[in-house]
Structures are given as structure tokens and as C-alpha cells.
PDB file of N, CA and C in Angstrom:
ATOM      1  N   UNK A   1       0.843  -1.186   0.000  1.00  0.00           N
ATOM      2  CA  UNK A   1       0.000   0.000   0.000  1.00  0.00           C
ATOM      3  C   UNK A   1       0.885   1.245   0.000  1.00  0.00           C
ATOM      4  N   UNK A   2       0.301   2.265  -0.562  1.00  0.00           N
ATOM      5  CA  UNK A   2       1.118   3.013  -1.274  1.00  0.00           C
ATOM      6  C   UNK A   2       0.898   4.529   0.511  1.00  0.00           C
ATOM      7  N   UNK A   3       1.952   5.732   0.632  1.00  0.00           N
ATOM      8  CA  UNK A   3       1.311   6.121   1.977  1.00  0.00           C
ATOM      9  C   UNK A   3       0.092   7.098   1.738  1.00  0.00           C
ATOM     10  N   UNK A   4       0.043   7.486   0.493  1.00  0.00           N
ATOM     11  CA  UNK A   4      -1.682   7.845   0.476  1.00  0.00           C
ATOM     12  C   UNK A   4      -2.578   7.109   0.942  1.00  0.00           C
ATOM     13  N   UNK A   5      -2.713   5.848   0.676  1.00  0.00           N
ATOM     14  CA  UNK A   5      -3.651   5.122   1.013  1.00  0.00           C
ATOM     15  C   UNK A   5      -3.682   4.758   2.759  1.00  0.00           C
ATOM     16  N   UNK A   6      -2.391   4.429   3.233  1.00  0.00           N
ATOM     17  CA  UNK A   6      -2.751   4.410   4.684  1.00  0.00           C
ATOM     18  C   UNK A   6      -2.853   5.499   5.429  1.00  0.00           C
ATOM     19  N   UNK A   7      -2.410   6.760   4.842  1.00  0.00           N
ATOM     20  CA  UNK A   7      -2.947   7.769   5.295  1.00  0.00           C
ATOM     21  C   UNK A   7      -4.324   8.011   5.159  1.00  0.00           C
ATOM     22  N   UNK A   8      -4.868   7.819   4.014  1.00  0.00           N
ATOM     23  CA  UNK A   8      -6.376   7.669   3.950  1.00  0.00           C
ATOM     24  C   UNK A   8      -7.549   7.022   4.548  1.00  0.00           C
ATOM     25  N   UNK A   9      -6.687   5.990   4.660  1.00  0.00           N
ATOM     26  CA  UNK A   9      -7.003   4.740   5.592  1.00  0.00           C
ATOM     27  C   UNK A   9      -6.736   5.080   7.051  1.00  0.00           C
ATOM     28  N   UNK A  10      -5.978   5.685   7.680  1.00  0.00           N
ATOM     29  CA  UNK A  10      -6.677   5.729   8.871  1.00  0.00           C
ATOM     30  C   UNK A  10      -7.267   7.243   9.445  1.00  0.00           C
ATOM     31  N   UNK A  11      -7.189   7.870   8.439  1.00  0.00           N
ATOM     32  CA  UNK A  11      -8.014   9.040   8.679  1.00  0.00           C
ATOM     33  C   UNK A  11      -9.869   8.863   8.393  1.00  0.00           C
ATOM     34  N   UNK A  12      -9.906   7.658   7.620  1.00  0.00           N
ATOM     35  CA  UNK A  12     -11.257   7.256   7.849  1.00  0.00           C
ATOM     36  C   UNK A  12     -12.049   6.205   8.489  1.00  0.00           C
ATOM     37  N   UNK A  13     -10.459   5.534   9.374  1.00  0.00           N
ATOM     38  CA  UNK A  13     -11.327   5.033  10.579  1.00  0.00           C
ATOM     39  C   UNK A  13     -11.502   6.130  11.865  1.00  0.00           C
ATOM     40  N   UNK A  14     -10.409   7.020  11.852  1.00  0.00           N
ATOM     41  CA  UNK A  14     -10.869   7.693  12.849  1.00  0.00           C
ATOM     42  C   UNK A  14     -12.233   8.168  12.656  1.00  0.00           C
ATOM     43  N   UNK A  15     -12.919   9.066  11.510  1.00  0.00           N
ATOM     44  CA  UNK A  15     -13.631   9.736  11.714  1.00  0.00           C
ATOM     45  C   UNK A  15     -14.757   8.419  11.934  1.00  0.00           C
ATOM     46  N   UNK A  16     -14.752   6.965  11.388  1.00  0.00           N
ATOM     47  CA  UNK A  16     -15.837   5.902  11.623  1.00  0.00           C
ATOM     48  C   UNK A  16     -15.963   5.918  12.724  1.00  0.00           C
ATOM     49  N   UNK A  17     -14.774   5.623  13.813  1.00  0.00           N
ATOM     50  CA  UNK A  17     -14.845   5.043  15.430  1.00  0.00           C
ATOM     51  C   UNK A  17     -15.228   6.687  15.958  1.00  0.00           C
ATOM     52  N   UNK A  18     -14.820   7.521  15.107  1.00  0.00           N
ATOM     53  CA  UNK A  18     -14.955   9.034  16.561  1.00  0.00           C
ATOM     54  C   UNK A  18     -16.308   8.910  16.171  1.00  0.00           C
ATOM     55  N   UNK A  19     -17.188   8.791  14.737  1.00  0.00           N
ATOM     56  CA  UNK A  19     -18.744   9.060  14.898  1.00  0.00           C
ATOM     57  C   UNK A  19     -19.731   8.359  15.957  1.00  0.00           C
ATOM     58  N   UNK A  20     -18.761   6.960  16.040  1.00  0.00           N
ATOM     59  CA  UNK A  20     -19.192   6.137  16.787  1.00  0.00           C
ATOM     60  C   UNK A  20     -19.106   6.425  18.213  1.00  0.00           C
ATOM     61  N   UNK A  21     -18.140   7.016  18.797  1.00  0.00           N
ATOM     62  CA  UNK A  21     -17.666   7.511  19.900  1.00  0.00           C
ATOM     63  C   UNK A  21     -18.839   8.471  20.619  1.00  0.00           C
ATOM     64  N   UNK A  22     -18.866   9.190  19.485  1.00  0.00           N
ATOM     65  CA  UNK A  22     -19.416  10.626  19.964  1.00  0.00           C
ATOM     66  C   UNK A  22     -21.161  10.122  19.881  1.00  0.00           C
ATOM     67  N   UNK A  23     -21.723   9.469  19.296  1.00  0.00           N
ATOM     68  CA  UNK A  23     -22.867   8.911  18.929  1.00  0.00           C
ATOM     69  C   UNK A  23     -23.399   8.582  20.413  1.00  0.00           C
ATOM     70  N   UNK A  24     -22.118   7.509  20.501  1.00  0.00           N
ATOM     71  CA  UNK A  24     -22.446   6.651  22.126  1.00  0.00           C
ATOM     72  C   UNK A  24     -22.834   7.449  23.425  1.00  0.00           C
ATOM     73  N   UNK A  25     -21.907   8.947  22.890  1.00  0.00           N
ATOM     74  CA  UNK A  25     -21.717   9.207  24.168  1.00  0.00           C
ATOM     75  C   UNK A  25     -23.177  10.704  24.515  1.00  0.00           C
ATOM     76  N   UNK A  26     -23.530  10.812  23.663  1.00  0.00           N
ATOM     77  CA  UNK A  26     -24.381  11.305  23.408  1.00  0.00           C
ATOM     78  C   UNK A  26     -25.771  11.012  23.546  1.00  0.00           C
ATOM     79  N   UNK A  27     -25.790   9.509  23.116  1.00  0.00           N
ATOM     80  CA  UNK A  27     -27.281   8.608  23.652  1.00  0.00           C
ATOM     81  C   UNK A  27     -27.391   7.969  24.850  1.00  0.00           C
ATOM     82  N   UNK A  28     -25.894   8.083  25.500  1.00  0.00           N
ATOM     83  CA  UNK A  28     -26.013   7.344  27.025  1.00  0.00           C
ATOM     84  C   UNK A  28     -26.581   8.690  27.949  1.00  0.00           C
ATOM     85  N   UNK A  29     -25.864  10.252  27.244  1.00  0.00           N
ATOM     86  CA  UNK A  29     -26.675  11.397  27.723  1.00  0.00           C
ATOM     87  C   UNK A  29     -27.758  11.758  27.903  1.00  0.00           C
ATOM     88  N   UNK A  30     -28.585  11.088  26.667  1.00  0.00           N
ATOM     89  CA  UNK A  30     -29.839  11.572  26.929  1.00  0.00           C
ATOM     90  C   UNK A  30     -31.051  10.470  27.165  1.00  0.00           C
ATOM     91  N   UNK A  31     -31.869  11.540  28.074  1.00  0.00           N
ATOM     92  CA  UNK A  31     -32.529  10.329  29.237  1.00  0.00           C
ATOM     93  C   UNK A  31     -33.611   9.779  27.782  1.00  0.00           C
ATOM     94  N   UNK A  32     -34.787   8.737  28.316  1.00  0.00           N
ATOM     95  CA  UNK A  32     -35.655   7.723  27.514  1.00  0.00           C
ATOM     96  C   UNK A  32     -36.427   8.779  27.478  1.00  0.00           C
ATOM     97  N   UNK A  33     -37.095   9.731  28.402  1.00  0.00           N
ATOM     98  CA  UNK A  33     -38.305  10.506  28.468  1.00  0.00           C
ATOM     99  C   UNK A  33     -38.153  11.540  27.153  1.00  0.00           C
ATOM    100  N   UNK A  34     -36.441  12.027  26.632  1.00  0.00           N
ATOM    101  CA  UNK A  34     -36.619  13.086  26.061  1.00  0.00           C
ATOM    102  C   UNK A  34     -36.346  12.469  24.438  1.00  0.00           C
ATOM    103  N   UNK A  35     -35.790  11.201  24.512  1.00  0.00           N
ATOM    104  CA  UNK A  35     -36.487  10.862  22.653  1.00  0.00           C
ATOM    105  C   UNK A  35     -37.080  10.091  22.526  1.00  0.00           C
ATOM    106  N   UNK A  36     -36.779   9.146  21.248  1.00  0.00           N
ATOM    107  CA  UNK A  36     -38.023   8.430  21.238  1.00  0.00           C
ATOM    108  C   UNK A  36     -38.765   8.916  19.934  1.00  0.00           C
ATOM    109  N   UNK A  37     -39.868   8.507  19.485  1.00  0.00           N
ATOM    110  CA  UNK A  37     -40.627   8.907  18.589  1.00  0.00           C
ATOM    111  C   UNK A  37     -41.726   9.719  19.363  1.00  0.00           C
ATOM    112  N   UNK A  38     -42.039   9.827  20.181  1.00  0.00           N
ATOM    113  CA  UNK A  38     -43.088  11.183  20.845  1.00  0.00           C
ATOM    114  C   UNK A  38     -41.942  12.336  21.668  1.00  0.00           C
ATOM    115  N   UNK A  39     -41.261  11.599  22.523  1.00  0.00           N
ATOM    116  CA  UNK A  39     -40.028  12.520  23.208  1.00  0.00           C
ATOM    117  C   UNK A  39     -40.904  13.362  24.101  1.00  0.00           C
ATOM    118  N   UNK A  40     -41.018  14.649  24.332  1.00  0.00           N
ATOM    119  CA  UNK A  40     -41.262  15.616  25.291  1.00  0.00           C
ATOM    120  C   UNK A  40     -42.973  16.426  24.647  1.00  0.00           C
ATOM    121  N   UNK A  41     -43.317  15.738  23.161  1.00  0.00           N
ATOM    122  CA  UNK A  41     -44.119  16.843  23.182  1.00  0.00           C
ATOM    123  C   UNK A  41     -45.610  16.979  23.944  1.00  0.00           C
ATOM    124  N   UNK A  42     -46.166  18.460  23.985  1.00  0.00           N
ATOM    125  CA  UNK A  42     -47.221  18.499  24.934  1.00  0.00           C
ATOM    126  C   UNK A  42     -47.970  17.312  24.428  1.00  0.00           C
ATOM    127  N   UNK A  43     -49.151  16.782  25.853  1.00  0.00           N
ATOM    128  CA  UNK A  43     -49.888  15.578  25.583  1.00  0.00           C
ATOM    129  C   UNK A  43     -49.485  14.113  25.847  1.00  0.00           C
ATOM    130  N   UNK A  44     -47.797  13.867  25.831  1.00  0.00           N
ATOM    131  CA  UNK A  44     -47.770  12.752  25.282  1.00  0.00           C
ATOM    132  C   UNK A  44     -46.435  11.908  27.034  1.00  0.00           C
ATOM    133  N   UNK A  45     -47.686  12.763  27.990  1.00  0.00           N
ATOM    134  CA  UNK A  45     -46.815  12.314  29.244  1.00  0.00           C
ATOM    135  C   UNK A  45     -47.630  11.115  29.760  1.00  0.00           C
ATOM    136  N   UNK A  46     -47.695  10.177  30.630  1.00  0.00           N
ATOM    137  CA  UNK A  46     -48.498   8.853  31.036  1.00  0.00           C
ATOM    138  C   UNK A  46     -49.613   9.130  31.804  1.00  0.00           C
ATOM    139  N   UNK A  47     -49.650  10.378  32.096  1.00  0.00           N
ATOM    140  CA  UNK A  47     -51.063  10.414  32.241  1.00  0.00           C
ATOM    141  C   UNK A  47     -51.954  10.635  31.681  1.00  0.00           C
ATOM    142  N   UNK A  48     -51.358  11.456  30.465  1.00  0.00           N
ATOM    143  CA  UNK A  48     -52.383  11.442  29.310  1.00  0.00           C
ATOM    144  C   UNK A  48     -52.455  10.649  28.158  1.00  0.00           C
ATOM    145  N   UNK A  49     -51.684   9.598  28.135  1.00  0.00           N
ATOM    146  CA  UNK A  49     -51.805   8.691  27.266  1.00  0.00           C
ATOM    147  C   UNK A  49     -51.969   7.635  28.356  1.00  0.00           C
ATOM    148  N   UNK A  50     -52.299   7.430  29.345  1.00  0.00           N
ATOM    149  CA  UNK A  50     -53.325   6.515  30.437  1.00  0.00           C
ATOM    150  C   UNK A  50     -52.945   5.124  30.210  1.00  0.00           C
ATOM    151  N   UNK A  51     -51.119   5.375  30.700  1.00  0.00           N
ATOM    152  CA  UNK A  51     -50.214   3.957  30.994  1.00  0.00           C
ATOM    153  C   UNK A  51     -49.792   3.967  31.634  1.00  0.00           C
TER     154      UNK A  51
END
């Protein structure tokens, strides 16, 4: 391999593992209540959806 290529090569695992990194660390941040497919909006707290 020529050093373009492993230069290339690991400049695009970093950015794979850092998306991954930063992804992780970001969804362990945020609590269950605030995403989700309803998340926070008005209406859609357990007492009004009566669970």
C-alpha cells in the first residue's frame, strides 16, 4: 500500500470510530423521556396517554 492510502485509511477510521464515539456518548446522555418517537411533546406524558 502506497502512503496515500494508509494515510487515507486511517483518517477514515478515525472519523468511523470518533462518529461512533461521539454517537455513544451522546445517547447514554440523553434520558428515555426526552427521545423516542413522541419525546417531550405536549400531551404525550403517562397520564395522558393513560399507561
Amino acid at each position: 500500500m502506497s502512503t496515500t492510502a494508509i494515510i487515507m485509511l486511517v483518517l477514515f477510521i478515525a472519523v468511523i470510530w470518533g462518529g461512533l464515539v461521539v454517537s455513544s456518548i451522546a445517547l447514554s446522555r440523553t434520558s428515555d423521556d426526552a427521545s423516542g418517537e413522541l419525546g417531550t411533546a405536549p400531551g404525550t406524558d403517562d397520564a395522558t396517554l393513560g399507561t
